[in-house]
N, C-alpha and C. Protein backbone atom coordinates (compact mmCIF):
# COMPACT_ATOMS: atom_id res chain seq x y z
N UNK A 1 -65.88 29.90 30.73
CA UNK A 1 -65.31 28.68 31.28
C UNK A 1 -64.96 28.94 32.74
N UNK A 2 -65.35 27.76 33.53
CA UNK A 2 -65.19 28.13 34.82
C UNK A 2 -63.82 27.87 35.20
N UNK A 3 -63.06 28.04 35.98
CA UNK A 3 -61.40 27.67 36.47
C UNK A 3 -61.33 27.43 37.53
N UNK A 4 -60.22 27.05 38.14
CA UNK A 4 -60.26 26.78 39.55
C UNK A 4 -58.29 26.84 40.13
N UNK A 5 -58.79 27.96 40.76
CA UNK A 5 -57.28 28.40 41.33
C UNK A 5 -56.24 27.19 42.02
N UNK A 6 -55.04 26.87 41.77
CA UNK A 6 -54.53 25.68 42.16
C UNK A 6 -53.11 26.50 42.11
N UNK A 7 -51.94 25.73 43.22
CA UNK A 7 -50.82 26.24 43.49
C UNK A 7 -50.28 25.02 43.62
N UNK A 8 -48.73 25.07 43.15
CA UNK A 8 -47.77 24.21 42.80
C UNK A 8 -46.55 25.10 43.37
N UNK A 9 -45.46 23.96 43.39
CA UNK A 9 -43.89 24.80 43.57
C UNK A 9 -42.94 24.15 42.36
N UNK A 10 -42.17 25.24 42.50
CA UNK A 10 -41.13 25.38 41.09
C UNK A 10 -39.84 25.55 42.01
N UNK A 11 -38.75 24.30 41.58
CA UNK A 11 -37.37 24.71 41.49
C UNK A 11 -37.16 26.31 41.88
N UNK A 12 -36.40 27.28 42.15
CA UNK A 12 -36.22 28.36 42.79
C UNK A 12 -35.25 28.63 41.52
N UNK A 13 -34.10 27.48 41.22
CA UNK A 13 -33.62 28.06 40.04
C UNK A 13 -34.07 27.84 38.51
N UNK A 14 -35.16 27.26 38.40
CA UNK A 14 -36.29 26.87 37.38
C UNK A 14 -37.22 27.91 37.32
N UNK A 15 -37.80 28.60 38.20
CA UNK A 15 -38.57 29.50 38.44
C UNK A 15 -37.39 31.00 37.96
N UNK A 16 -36.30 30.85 38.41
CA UNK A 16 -35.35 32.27 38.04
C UNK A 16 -35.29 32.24 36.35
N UNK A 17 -34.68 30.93 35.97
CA UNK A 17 -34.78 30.62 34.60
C UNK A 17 -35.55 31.13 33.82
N UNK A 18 -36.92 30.88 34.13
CA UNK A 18 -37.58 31.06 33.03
C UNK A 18 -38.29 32.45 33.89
N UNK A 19 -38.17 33.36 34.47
CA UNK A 19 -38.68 34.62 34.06
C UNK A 19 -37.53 35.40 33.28
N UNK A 20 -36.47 35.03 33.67
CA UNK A 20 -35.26 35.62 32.50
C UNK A 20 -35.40 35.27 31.15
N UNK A 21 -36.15 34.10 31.01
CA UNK A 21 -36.33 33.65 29.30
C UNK A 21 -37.83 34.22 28.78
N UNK A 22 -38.53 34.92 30.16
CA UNK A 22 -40.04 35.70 29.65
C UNK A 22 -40.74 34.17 29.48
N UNK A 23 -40.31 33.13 29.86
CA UNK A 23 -41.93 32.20 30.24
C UNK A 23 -43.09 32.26 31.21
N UNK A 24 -44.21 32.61 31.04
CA UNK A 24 -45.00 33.20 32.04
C UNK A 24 -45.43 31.60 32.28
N UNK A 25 -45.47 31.51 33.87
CA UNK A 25 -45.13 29.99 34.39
C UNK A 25 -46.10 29.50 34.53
N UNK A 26 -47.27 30.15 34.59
CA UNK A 26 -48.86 30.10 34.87
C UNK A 26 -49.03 29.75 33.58
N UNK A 27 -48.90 29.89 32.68
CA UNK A 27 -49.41 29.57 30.99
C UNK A 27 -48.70 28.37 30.70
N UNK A 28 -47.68 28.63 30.98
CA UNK A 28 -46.64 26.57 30.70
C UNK A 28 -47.66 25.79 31.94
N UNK A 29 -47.93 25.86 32.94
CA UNK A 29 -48.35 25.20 33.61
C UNK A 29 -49.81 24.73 33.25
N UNK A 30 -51.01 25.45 32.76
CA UNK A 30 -51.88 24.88 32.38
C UNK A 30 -51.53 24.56 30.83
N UNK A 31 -50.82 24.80 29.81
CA UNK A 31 -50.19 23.79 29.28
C UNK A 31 -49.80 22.41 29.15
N UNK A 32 -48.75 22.18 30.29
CA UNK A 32 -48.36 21.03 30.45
C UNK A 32 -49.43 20.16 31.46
N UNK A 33 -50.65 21.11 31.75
CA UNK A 33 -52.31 19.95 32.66
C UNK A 33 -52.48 19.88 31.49
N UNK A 34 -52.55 20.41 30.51
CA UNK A 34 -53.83 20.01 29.20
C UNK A 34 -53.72 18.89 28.41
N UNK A 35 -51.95 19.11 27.84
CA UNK A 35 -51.19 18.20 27.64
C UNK A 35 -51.47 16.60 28.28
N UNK A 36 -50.95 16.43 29.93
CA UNK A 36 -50.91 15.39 30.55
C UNK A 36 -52.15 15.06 30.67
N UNK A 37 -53.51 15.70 30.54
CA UNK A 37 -54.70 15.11 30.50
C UNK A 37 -54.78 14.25 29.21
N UNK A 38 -54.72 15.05 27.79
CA UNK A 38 -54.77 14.60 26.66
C UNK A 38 -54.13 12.94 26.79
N UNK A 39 -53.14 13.17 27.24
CA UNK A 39 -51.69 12.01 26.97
C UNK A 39 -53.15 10.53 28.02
N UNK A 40 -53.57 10.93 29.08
CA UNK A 40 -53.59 10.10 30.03
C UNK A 40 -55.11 9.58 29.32
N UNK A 41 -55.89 11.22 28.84
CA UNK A 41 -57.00 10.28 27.66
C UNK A 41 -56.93 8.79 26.70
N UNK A 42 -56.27 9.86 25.89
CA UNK A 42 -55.90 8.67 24.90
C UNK A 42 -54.98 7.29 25.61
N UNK A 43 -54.58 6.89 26.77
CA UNK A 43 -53.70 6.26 26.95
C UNK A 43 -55.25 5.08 27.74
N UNK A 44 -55.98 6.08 28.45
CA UNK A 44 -57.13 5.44 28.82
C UNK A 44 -58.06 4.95 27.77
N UNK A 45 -58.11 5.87 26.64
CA UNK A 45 -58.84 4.87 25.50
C UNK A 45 -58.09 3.22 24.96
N UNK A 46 -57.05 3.87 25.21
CA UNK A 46 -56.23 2.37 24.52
C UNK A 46 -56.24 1.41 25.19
N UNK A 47 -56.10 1.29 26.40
CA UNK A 47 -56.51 0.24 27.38
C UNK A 47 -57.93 -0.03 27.25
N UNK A 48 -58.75 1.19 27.24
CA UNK A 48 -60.09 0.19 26.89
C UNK A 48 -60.42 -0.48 25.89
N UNK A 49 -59.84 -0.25 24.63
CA UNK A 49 -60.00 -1.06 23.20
C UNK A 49 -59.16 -2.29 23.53
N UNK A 50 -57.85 -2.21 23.86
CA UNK A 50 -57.33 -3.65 24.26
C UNK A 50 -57.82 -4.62 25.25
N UNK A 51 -58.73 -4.04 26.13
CA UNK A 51 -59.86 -4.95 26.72
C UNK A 51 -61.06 -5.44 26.30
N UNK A 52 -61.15 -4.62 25.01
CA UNK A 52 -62.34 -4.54 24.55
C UNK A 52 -62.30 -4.69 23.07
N UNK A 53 -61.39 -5.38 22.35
CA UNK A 53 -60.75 -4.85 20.89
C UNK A 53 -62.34 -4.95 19.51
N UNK A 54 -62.06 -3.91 18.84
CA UNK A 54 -63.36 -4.57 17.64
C UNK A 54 -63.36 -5.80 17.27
N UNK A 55 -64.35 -6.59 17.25
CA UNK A 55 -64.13 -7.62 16.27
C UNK A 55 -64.42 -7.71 14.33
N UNK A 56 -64.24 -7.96 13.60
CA UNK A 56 -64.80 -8.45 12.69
C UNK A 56 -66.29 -8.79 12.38
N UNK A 57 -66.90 -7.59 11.36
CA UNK A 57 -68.37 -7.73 11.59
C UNK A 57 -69.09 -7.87 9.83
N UNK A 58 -69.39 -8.58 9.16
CA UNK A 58 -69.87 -9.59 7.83
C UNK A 58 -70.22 -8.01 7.31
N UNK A 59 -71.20 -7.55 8.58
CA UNK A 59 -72.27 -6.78 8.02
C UNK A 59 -71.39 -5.77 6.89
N UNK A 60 -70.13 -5.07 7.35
CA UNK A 60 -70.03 -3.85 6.95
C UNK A 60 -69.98 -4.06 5.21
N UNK A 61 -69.04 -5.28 5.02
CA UNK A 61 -68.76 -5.55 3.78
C UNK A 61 -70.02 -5.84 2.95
N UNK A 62 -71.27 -6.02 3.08
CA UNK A 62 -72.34 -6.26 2.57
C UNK A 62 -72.95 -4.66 2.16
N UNK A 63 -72.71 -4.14 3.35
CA UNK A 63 -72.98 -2.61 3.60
C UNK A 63 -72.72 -2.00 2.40
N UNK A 64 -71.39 -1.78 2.38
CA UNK A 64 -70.23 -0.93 1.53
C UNK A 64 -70.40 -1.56 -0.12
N UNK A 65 -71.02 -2.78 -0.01
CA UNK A 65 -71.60 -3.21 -1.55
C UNK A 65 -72.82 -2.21 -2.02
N UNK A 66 -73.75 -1.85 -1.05
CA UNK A 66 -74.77 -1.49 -1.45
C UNK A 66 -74.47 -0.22 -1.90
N UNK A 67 -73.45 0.56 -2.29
CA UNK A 67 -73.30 2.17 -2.52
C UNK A 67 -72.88 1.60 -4.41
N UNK A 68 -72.06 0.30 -4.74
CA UNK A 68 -71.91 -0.09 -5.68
C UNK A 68 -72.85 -0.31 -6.79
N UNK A 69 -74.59 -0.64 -6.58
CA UNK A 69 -75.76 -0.83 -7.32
C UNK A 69 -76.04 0.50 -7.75
């Protein structure tokens, strides 16, 4: 997997915090990208179904008969 080096800043006493609690800040941090991608996915699917919602389609119920014969 390819990566791509990126730098951020941390609170000074957020950053003291958590090496005293052993959080390695680099691992919470692509964490909380993976996270906020996920969140902003699904948040982008939902807006597109509410623009776009399924409708009601005859076929399926005709469909789902035929496993019944």
């Amino acid at each position: 997997m390819a990566t791509t080096r990126t730098t951020f800043t941390v609170d000074h006493a957020l950053a003291e915090q958590a090496r005293q609690l052993g959080v390695n800040i680099s691992a919470a941090a692509r964490a909380g990208v993976e996270s906020a991608v996920r969140h902003a996915l699904a948040m982008a699917d939902r807006a597109a179904y509410e623009r776009h919602p399924e409708k009601i389609d005859g076929f399926w119920a005709e469909a789902e008969a035929w496993g019944d014969e």
